[in-house]
Protein backbone atom coordinates (compact mmCIF):
# COMPACT_ATOMS: atom_id res chain seq x y z
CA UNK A 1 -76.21 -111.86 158.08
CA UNK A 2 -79.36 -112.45 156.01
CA UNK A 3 -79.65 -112.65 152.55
CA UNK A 4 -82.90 -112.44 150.41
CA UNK A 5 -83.39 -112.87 147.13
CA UNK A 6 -85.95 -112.16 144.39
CA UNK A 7 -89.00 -115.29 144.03
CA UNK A 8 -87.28 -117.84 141.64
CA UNK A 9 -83.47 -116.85 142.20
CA UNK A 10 -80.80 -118.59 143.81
CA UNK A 11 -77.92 -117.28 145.69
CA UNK A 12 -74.67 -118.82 144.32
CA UNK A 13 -71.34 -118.28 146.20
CA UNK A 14 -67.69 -118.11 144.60
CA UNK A 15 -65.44 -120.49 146.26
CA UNK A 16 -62.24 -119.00 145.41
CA UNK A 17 -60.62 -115.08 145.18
CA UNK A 18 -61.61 -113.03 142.78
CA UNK A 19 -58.74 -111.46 140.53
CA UNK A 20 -59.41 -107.76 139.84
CA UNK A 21 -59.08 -106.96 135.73
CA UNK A 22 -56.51 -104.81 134.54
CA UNK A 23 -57.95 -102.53 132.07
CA UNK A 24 -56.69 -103.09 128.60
CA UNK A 25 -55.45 -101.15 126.01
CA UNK A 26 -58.50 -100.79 124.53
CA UNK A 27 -60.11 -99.45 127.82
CA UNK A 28 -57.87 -96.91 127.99
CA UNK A 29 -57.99 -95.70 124.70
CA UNK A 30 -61.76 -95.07 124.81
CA UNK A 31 -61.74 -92.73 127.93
CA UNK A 32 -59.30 -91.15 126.66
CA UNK A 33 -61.69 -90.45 123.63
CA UNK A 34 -64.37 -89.41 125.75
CA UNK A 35 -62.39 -86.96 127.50
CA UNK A 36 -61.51 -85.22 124.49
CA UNK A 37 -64.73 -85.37 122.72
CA UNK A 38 -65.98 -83.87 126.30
CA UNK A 39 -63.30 -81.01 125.89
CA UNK A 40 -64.42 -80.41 122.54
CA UNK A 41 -68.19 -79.59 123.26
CA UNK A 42 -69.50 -76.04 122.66
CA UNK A 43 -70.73 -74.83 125.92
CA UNK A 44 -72.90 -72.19 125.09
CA UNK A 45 -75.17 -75.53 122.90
CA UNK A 46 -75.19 -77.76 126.26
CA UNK A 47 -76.40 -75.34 128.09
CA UNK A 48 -79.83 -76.02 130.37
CA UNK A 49 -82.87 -74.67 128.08
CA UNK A 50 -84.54 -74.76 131.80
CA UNK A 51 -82.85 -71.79 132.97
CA UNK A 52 -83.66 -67.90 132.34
CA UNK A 53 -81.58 -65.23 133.00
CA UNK A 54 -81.75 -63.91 136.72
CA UNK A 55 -81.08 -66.95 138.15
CA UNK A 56 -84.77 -68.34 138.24
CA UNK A 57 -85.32 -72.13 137.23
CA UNK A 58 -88.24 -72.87 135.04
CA UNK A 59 -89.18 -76.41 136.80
CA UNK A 60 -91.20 -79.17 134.84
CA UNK A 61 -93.85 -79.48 137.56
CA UNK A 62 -97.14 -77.09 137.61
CA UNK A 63 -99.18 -76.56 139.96
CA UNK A 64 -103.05 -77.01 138.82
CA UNK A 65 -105.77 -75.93 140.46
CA UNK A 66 -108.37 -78.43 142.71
CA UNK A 67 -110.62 -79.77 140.13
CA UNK A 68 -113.17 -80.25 143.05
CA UNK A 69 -113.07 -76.02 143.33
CA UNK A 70 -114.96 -73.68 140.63
């Protein structure tokens, strides 16, 4: 396998295993959060000012016309 690496980095290798991190209490405690400030959210003020009624989806790219053309 070949490895490449950006102009001026090295490649270091860990000699060893790796232990995976149990996620503390703290961790937990924040997603939990999250979830319930995510169930909390008004729907009808997240919703997509992008999209009309009757399904169409106003896009953010135009099409202009050939400035070449008159």
């Amino acid at each position: 396998m070949r490895l490449t690496v950006p102009k001026g980095w090295h490649v270091v290798r860990h000699e060893g295993e790796f232990s995976a991190a149990q996620p503390s209490e703290d961790d937990l405690t924040a997603l939990a959060e999250a979830v319930r400030e995510a169930g909390r959210t008004d729907p009808s003020a997240t919703e997509n000012p992008g999209v009309r009624g009757g399904g169409s989806r106003r896009g953010h790219l135009r099409a202009l016309p050939d400035p070449g053309k008159d």
